[in-house]
C-alpha atoms as a PDB file:
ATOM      1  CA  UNK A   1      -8.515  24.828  -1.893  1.00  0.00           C
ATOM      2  CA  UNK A   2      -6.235  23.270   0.300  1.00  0.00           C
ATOM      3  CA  UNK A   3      -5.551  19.418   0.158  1.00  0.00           C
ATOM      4  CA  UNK A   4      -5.767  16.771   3.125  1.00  0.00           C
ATOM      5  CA  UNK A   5      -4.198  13.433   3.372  1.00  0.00           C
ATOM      6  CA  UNK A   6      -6.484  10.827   3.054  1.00  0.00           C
ATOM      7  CA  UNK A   7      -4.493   7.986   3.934  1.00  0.00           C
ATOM      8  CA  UNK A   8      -0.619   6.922   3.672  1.00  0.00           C
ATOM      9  CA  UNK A   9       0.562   3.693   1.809  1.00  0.00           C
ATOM     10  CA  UNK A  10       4.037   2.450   2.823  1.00  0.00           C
ATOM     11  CA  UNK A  11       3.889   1.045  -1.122  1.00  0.00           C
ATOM     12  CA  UNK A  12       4.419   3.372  -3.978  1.00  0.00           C
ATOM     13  CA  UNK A  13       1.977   0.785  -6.334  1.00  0.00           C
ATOM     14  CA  UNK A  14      -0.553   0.548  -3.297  1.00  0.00           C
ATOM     15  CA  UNK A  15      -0.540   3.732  -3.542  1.00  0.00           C
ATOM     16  CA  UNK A  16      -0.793   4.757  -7.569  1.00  0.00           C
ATOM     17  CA  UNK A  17      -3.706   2.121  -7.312  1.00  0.00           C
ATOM     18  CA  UNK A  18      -5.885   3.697  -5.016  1.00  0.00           C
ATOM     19  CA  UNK A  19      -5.175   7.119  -6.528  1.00  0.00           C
ATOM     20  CA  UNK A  20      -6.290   5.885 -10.123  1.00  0.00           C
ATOM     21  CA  UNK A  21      -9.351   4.360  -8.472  1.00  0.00           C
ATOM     22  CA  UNK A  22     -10.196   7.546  -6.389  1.00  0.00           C
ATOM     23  CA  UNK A  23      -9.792   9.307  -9.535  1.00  0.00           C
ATOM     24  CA  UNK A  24     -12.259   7.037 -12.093  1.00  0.00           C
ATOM     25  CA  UNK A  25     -14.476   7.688  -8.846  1.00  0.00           C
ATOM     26  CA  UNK A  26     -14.516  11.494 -10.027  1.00  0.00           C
ATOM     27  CA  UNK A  27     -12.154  12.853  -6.589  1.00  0.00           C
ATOM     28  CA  UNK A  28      -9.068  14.686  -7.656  1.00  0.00           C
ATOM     29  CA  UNK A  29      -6.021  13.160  -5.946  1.00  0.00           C
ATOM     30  CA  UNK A  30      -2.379  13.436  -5.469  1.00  0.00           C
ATOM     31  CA  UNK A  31       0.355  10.851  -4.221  1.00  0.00           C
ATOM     32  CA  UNK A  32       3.428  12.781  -2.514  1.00  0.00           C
ATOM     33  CA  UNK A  33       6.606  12.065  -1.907  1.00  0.00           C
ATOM     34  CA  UNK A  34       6.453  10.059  -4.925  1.00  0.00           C
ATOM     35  CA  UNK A  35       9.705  11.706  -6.397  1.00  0.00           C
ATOM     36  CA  UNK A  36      11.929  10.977  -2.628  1.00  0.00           C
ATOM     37  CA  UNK A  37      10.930   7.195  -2.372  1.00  0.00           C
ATOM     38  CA  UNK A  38      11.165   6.551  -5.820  1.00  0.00           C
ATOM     39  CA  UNK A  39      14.861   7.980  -5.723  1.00  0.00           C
ATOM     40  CA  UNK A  40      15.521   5.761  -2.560  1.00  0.00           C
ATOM     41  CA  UNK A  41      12.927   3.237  -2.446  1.00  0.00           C
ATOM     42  CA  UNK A  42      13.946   2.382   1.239  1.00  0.00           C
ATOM     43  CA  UNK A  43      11.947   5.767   2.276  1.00  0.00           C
ATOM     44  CA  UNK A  44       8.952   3.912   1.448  1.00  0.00           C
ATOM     45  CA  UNK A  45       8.421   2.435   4.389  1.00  0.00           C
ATOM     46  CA  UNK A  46       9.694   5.718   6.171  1.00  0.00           C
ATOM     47  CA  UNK A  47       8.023   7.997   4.810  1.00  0.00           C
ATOM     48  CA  UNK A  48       4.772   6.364   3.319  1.00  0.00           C
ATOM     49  CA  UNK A  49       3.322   7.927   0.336  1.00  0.00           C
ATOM     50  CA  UNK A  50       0.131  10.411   1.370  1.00  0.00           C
ATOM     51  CA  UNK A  51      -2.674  10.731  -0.879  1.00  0.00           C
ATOM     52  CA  UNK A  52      -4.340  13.989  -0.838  1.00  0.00           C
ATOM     53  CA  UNK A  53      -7.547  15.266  -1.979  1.00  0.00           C
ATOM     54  CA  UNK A  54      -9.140  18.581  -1.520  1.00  0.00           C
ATOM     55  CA  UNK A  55     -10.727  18.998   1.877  1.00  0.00           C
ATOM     56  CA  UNK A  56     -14.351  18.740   0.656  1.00  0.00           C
ATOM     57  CA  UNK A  57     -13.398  15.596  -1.110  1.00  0.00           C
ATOM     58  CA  UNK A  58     -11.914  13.808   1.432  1.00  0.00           C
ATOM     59  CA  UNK A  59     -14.245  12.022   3.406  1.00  0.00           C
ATOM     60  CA  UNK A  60     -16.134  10.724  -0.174  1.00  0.00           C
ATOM     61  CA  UNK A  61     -12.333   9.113  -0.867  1.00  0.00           C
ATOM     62  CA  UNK A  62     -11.868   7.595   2.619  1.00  0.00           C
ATOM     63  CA  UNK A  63     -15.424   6.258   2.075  1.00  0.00           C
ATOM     64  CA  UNK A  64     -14.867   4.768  -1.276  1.00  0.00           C
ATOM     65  CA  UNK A  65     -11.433   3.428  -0.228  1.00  0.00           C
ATOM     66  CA  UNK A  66     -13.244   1.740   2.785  1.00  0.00           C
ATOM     67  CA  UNK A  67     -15.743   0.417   0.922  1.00  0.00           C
ATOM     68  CA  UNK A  68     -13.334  -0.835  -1.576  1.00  0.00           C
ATOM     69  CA  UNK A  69     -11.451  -2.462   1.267  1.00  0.00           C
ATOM     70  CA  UNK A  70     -14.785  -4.472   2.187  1.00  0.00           C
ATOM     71  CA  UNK A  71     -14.500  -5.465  -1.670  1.00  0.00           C
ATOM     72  CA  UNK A  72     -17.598  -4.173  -2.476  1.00  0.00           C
ATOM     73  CA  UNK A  73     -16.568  -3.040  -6.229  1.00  0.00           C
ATOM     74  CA  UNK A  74     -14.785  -6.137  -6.900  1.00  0.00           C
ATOM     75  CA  UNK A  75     -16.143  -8.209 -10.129  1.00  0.00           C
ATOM     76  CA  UNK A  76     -16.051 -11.830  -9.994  1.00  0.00           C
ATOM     77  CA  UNK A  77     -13.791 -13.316 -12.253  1.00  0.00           C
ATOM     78  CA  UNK A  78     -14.676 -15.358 -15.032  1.00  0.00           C
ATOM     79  CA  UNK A  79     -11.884 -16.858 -15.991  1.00  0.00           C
ATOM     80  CA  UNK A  80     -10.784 -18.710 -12.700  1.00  0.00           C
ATOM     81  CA  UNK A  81      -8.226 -21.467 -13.285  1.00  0.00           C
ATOM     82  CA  UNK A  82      -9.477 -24.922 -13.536  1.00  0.00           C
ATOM     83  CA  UNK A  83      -8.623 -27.254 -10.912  1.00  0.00           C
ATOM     84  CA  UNK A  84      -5.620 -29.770 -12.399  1.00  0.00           C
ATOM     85  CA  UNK A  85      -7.000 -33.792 -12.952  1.00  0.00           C
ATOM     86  CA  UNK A  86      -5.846 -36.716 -10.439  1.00  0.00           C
ATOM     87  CA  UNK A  87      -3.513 -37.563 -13.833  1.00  0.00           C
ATOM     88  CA  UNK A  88      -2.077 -34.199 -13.750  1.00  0.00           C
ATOM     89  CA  UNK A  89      -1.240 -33.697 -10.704  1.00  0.00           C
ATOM     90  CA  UNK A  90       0.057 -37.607 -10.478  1.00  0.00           C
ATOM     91  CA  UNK A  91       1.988 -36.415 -12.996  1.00  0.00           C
ATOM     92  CA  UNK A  92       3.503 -33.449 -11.497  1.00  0.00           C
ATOM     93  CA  UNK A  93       4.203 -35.351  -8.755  1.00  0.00           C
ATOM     94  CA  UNK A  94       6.525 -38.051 -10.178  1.00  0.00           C
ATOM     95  CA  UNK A  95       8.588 -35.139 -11.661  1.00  0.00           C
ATOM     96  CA  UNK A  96       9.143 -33.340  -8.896  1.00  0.00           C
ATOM     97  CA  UNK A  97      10.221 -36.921  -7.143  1.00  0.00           C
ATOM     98  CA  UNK A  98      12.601 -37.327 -10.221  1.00  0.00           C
ATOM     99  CA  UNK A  99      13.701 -33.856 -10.071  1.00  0.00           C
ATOM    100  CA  UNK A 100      14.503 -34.931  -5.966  1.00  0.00           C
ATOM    101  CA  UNK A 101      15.803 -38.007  -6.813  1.00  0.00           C
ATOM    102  CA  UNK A 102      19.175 -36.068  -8.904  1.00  0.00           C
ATOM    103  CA  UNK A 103      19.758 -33.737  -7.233  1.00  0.00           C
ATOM    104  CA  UNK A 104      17.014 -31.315  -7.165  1.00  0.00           C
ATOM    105  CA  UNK A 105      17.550 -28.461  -9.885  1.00  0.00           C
ATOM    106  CA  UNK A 106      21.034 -29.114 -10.643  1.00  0.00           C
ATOM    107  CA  UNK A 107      21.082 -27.782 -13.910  1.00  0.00           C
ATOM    108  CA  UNK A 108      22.234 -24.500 -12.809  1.00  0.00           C
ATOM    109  CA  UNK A 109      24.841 -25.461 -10.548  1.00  0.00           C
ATOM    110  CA  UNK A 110      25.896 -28.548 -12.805  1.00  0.00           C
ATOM    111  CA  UNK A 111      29.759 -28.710 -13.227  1.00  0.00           C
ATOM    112  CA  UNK A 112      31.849 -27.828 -15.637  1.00  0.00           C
ATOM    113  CA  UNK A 113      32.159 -31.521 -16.607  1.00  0.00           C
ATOM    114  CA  UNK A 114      30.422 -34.543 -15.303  1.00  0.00           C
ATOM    115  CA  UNK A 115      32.514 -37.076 -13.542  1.00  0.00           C
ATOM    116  CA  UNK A 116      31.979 -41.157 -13.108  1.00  0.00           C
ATOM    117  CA  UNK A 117      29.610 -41.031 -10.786  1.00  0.00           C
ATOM    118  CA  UNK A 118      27.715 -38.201 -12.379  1.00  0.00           C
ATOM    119  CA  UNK A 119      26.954 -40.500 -15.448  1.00  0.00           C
ATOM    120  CA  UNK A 120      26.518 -43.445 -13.208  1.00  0.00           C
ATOM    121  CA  UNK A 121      23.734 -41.718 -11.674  1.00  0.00           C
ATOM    122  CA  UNK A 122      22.009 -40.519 -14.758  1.00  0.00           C
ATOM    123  CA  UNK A 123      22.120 -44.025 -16.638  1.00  0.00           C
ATOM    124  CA  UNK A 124      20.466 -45.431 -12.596  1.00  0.00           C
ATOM    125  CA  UNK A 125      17.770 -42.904 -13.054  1.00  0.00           C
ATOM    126  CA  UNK A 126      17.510 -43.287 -16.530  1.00  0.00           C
ATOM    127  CA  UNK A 127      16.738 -46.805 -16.534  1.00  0.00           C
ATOM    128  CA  UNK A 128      14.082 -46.273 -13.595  1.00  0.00           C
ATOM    129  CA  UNK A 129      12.352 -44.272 -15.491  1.00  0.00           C
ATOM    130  CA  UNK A 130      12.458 -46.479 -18.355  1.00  0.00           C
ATOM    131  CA  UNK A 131      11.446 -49.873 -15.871  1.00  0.00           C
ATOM    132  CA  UNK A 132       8.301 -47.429 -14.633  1.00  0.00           C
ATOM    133  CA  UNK A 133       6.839 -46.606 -18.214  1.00  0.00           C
ATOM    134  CA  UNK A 134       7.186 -50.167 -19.231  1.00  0.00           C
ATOM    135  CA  UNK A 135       5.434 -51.603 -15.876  1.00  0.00           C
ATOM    136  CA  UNK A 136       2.506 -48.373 -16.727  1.00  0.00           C
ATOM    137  CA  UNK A 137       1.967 -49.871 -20.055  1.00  0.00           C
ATOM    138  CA  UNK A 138       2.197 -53.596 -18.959  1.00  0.00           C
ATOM    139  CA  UNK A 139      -0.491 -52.392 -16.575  1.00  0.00           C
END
Protein backbone atom coordinates (compact mmCIF):
# COMPACT_ATOMS: atom_id res chain seq x y z
CA UNK A 1 0.00 0.00 0.00
CA UNK A 2 1.27 3.19 -0.79
CA UNK A 3 2.00 5.86 1.99
CA UNK A 4 0.68 9.61 2.20
CA UNK A 5 2.06 12.45 4.11
CA UNK A 6 0.10 13.33 6.85
CA UNK A 7 1.63 16.39 7.90
CA UNK A 8 5.31 18.01 7.83
CA UNK A 9 7.15 19.22 11.06
CA UNK A 10 9.98 21.72 10.45
CA UNK A 11 11.38 19.90 13.95
CA UNK A 12 12.95 16.53 13.83
CA UNK A 13 11.63 15.94 17.84
CA UNK A 14 8.13 17.48 16.83
CA UNK A 15 8.20 15.19 14.60
CA UNK A 16 9.52 11.66 16.38
CA UNK A 17 6.76 12.78 18.95
CA UNK A 18 3.84 12.69 16.95
CA UNK A 19 5.05 9.57 15.14
CA UNK A 20 5.42 7.60 18.56
CA UNK A 21 1.98 8.89 19.49
CA UNK A 22 0.36 7.97 16.07
CA UNK A 23 1.93 4.73 16.58
CA UNK A 24 0.67 3.79 20.49
CA UNK A 25 -2.64 4.97 18.60
CA UNK A 26 -2.26 1.61 16.50
CA UNK A 27 -1.42 3.73 12.76
CA UNK A 28 1.82 2.64 11.23
CA UNK A 29 3.98 5.70 10.51
CA UNK A 30 7.16 6.87 9.05
CA UNK A 31 9.22 10.22 9.48
CA UNK A 32 11.38 10.97 6.19
CA UNK A 33 14.08 12.77 5.51
CA UNK A 34 15.12 11.98 8.89
CA UNK A 35 18.68 10.78 7.71
CA UNK A 36 19.28 14.49 5.35
CA UNK A 37 18.30 16.91 8.27
CA UNK A 38 19.85 15.03 10.80
CA UNK A 39 23.21 15.19 8.70
CA UNK A 40 22.62 19.03 8.24
CA UNK A 41 20.21 20.07 10.74
CA UNK A 42 19.73 23.46 8.84
CA UNK A 43 17.45 21.36 6.22
CA UNK A 44 15.03 21.18 8.90
CA UNK A 45 13.42 24.04 8.34
CA UNK A 46 13.87 23.44 4.46
CA UNK A 47 12.83 20.51 4.04
CA UNK A 48 10.43 19.66 7.03
CA UNK A 49 10.23 16.15 8.08
CA UNK A 50 6.86 14.31 6.44
CA UNK A 51 5.14 11.75 8.33
CA UNK A 52 3.55 9.14 6.32
CA UNK A 53 1.02 6.60 6.92
CA UNK A 54 -0.66 4.25 4.59
CA UNK A 55 -3.44 5.87 2.62
CA UNK A 56 -6.31 4.18 4.52
CA UNK A 57 -4.71 5.33 7.69
CA UNK A 58 -4.31 8.69 7.07
CA UNK A 59 -7.20 10.59 7.80
CA UNK A 60 -7.55 8.46 11.46
CA UNK A 61 -3.76 10.12 12.08
CA UNK A 62 -4.66 13.67 10.95
CA UNK A 63 -7.72 13.19 13.22
CA UNK A 64 -5.90 12.03 16.24
CA UNK A 65 -3.12 14.61 15.68
CA UNK A 66 -5.94 17.31 15.57
CA UNK A 67 -7.51 16.20 18.36
CA UNK A 68 -4.31 16.00 20.19
CA UNK A 69 -3.65 19.57 19.16
CA UNK A 70 -7.06 20.61 20.97
CA UNK A 71 -5.30 18.69 24.00
CA UNK A 72 -7.86 16.40 24.35
CA UNK A 73 -5.47 13.35 25.54
CA UNK A 74 -3.54 15.46 27.78
CA UNK A 75 -3.52 14.23 31.66
CA UNK A 76 -3.45 16.77 34.25
CA UNK A 77 -0.48 16.84 36.14
CA UNK A 78 -0.20 16.04 39.60
CA UNK A 79 2.76 17.16 40.57
CA UNK A 80 2.52 20.98 39.64
CA UNK A 81 5.13 23.13 41.37
CA UNK A 82 4.11 24.92 44.43
CA UNK A 83 3.91 28.52 44.33
CA UNK A 84 7.28 30.02 46.32
CA UNK A 85 6.26 31.94 50.02
CA UNK A 86 6.38 35.95 50.35
CA UNK A 87 9.85 34.83 52.44
CA UNK A 88 11.11 33.04 49.51
CA UNK A 89 10.70 35.04 47.04
CA UNK A 90 11.85 38.17 49.47
CA UNK A 91 14.59 36.19 49.62
CA UNK A 92 15.38 35.67 46.09
CA UNK A 93 14.99 39.02 45.64
CA UNK A 94 17.70 40.50 47.91
CA UNK A 95 20.15 38.11 46.10
CA UNK A 96 19.58 38.97 42.92
CA UNK A 97 19.93 42.88 44.23
CA UNK A 98 23.32 41.69 45.79
CA UNK A 99 24.24 39.79 42.82
CA UNK A 100 23.40 43.56 40.89
CA UNK A 101 24.96 45.40 43.36
CA UNK A 102 28.86 43.61 42.30
CA UNK A 103 28.73 43.37 39.39
CA UNK A 104 26.15 41.03 38.27
CA UNK A 105 27.66 37.40 37.67
CA UNK A 106 31.18 38.29 37.70
CA UNK A 107 32.47 35.17 38.70
CA UNK A 108 33.07 34.06 35.27
CA UNK A 109 34.61 36.99 33.91
CA UNK A 110 36.49 37.79 37.31
CA UNK A 111 40.22 38.70 36.67
CA UNK A 112 43.07 37.04 36.94
CA UNK A 113 43.77 38.92 40.20
CA UNK A 114 41.69 41.35 42.11
CA UNK A 115 42.96 44.84 42.36
CA UNK A 116 42.34 47.71 45.28
CA UNK A 117 39.26 48.56 44.39
CA UNK A 118 38.10 45.04 43.76
CA UNK A 119 38.61 44.25 47.55
CA UNK A 120 37.37 47.64 48.49
CA UNK A 121 34.19 46.76 47.00
CA UNK A 122 33.78 43.35 48.45
CA UNK A 123 34.64 44.42 52.19
CA UNK A 124 31.57 47.68 51.19
CA UNK A 125 29.24 44.92 50.31
CA UNK A 126 30.34 42.71 52.79
CA UNK A 127 29.67 44.83 55.62
CA UNK A 128 26.08 45.76 54.12
CA UNK A 129 25.19 42.63 54.25
CA UNK A 130 26.42 42.16 57.62
CA UNK A 131 24.56 45.85 58.89
CA UNK A 132 21.16 44.19 57.15
CA UNK A 133 21.18 40.76 59.12
CA UNK A 134 21.93 42.53 62.30
CA UNK A 135 19.04 45.31 61.78
CA UNK A 136 16.63 41.74 60.67
CA UNK A 137 17.43 40.30 63.97
CA UNK A 138 17.26 43.60 66.01
CA UNK A 139 13.85 43.69 64.36
Amino acid sequence: MALVEITRFPDVYEADLAAAFLADQGIQVEVTERFQTTVDPLMQRALGLRLMAPSDQVEAARDLLARAARGEFAAKDEEDLIAPSSTTRNLGRGMALTLAFMGAFWGNSLPQRLRTIHWIGLALIAGIIALSFIAALSI
